[in-house]
C-alpha atoms as a PDB file:
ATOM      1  CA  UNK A   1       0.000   0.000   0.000  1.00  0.00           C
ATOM      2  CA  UNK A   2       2.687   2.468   0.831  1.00  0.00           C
ATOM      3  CA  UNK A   3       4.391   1.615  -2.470  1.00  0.00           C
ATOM      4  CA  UNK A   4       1.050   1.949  -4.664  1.00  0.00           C
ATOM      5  CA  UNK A   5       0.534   5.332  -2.540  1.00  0.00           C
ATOM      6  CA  UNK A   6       3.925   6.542  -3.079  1.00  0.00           C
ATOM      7  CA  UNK A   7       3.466   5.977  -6.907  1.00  0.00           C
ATOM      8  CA  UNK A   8       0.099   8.165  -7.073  1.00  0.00           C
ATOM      9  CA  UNK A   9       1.699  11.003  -5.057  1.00  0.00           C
ATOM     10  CA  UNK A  10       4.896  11.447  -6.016  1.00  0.00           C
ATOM     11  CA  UNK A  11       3.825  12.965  -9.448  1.00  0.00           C
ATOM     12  CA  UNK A  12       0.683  15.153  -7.743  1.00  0.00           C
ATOM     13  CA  UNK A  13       3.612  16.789  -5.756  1.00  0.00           C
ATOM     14  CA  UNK A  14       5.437  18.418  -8.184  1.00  0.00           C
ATOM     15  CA  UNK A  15       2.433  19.128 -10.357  1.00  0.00           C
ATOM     16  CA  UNK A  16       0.094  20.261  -7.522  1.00  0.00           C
ATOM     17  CA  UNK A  17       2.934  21.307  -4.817  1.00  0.00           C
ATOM     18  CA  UNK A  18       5.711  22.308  -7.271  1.00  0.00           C
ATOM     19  CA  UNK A  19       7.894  20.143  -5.235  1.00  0.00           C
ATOM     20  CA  UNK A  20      10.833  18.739  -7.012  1.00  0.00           C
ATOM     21  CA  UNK A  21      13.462  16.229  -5.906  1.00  0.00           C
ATOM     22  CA  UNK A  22      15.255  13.976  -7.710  1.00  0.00           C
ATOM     23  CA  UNK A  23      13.389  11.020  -5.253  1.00  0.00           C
ATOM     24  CA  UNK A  24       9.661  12.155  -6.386  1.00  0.00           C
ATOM     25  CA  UNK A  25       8.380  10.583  -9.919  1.00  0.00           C
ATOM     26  CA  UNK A  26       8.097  13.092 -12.648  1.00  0.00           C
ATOM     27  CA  UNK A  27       4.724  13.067 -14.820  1.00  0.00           C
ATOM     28  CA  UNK A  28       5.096  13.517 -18.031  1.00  0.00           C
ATOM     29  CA  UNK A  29       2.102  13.714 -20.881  1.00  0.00           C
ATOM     30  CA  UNK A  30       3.811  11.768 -23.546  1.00  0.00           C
ATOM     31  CA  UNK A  31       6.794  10.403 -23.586  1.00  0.00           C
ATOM     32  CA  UNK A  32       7.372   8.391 -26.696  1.00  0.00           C
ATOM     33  CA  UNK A  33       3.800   6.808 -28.338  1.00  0.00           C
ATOM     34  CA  UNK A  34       2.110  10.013 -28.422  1.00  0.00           C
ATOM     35  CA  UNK A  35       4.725  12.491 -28.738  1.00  0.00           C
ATOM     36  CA  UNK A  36       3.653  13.610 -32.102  1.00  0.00           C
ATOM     37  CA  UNK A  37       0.292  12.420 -32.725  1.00  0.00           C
ATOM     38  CA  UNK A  38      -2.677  14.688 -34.331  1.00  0.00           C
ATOM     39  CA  UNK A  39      -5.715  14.960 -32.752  1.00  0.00           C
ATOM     40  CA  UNK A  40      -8.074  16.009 -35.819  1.00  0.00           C
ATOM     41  CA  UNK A  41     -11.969  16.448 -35.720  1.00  0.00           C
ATOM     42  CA  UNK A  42     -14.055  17.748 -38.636  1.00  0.00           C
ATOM     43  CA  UNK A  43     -17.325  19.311 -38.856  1.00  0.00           C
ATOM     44  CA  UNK A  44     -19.349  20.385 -42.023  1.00  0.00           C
ATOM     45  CA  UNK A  45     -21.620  23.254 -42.413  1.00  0.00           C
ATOM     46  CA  UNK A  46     -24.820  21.230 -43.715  1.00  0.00           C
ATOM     47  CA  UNK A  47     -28.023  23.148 -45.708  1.00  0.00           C
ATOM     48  CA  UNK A  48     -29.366  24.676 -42.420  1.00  0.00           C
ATOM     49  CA  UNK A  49     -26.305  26.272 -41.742  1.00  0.00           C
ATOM     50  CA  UNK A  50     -25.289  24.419 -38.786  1.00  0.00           C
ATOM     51  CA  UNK A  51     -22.171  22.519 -38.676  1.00  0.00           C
ATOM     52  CA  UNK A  52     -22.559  18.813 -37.901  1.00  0.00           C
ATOM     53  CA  UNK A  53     -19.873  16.672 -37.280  1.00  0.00           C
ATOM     54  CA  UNK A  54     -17.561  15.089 -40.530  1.00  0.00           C
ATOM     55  CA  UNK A  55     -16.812  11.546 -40.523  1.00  0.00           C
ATOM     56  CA  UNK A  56     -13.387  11.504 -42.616  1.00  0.00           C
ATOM     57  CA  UNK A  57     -13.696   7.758 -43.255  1.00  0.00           C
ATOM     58  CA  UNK A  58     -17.044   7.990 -44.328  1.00  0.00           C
ATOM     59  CA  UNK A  59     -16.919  11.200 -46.679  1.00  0.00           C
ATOM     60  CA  UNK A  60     -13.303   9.457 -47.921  1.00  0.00           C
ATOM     61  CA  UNK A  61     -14.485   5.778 -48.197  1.00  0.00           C
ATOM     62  CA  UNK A  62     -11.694   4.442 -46.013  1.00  0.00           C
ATOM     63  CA  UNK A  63     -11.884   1.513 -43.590  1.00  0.00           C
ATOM     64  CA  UNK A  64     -11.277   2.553 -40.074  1.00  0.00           C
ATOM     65  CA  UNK A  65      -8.303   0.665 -39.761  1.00  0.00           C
ATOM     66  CA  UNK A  66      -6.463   2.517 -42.607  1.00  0.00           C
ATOM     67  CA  UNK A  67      -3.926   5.007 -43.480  1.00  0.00           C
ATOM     68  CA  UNK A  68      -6.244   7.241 -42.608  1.00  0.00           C
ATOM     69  CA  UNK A  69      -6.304   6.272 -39.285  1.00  0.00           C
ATOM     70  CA  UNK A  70      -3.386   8.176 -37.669  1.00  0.00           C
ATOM     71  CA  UNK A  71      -2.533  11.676 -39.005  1.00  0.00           C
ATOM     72  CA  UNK A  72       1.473  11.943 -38.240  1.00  0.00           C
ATOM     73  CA  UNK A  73       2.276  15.541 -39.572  1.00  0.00           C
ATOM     74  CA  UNK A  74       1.217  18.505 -40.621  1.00  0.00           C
ATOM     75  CA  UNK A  75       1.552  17.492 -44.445  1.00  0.00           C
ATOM     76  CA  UNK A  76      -0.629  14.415 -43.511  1.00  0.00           C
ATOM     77  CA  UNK A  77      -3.123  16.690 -42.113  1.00  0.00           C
ATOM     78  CA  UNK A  78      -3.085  19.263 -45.125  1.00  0.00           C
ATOM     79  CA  UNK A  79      -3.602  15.950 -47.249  1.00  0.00           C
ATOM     80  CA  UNK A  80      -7.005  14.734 -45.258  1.00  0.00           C
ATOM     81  CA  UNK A  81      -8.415  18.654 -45.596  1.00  0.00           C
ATOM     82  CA  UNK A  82      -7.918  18.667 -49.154  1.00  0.00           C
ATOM     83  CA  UNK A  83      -9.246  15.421 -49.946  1.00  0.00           C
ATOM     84  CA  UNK A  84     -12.455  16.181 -47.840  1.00  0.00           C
ATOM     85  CA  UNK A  85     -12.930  19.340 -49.611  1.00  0.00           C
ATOM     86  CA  UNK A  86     -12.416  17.726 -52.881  1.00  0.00           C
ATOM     87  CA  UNK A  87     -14.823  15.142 -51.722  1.00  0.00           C
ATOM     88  CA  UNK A  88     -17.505  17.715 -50.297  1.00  0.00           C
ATOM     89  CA  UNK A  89     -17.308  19.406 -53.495  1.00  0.00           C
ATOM     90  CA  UNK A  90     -17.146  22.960 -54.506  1.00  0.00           C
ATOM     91  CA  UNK A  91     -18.326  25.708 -52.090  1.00  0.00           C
ATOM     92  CA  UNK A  92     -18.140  23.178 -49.268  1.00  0.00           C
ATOM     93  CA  UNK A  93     -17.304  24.819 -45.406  1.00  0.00           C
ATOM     94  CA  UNK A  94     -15.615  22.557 -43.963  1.00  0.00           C
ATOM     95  CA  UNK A  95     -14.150  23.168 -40.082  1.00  0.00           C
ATOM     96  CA  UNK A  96     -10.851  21.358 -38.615  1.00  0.00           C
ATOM     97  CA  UNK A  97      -9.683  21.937 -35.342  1.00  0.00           C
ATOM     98  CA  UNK A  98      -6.427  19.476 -34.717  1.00  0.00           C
ATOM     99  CA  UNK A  99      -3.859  19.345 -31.951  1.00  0.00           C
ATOM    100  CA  UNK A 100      -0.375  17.826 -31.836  1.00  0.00           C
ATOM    101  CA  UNK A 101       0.937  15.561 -28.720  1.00  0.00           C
ATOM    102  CA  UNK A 102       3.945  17.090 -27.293  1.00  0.00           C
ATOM    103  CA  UNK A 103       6.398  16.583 -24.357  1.00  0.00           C
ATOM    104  CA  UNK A 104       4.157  19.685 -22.713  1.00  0.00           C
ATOM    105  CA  UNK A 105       0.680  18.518 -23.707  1.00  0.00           C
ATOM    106  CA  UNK A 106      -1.715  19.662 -26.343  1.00  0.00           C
ATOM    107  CA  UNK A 107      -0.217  22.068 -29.025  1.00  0.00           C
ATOM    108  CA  UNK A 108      -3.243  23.477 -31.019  1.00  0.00           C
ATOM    109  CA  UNK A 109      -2.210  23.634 -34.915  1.00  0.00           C
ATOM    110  CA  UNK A 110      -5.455  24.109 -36.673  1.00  0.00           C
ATOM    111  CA  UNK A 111      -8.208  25.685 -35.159  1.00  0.00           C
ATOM    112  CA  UNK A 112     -12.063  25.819 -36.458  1.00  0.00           C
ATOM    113  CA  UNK A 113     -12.124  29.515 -36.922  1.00  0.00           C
ATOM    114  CA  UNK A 114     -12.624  29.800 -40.796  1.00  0.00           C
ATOM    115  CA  UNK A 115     -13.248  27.396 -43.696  1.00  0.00           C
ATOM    116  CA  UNK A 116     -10.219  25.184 -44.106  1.00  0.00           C
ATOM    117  CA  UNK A 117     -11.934  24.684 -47.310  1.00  0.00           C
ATOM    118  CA  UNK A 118     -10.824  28.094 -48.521  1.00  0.00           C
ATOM    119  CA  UNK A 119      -7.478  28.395 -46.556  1.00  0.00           C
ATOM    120  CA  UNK A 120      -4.632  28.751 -49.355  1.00  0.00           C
END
């Protein structure tokens, strides 16, 4: 018990307490697997004018399992928008908002703010 409890404190102390010793466990967000990764979600504005969420495999005809499952760079992601829009056809407002895994957390690269659709 004092082992398991020593494992789910140490790390709260330095990120709650700001205590640091070289005896407490560090907790870090990623520290290989997801260092990295995208984090992509789509939305499409539909005929009412609200947006409703995009399924990429769906609109793209992929299997789940895919290439298309994991989005490793920013050129992958630029790839994915571009196809959807292609897919969605002309005039199509399409929203991404995507975040990469880093050593710090969450880094947002894309945000939903205008059509990526019409980005250049």
């Amino acid at each position: 018990m004092a082992i398991a409890g020593f494992m789910i404190a140490s790390p709260a102390a330095e990120q709650v307490f700001g205590a640091q010793s070289p005896w407490l466990r560090s907790w870090t967000m990623f520290s290989a697997i997801g260092l990295g990764v995208i984090d992509a979600s789509f939305e499409i504005r539909g005929p009412d004018g609200a947006l409703v969420p995009l399924d990429r495999f769906e609109m793209l005809g992929a299997p789940r399992g895919g290439k298309l499952k994991w989005i490793k760079s920013g050129e992958d992601l630029a790839s994915v928008i571009k196809r959807l829009c292609t897919a969605a056809g002309q005039g199509a407002d399409i929203r991404v908002r995507a975040r990469l895994g880093t050593r710090g957390g969450w880094q947002t690269i894309h945000t939903d703010a205008e059509n990526a659709c019409c980005a250049g």
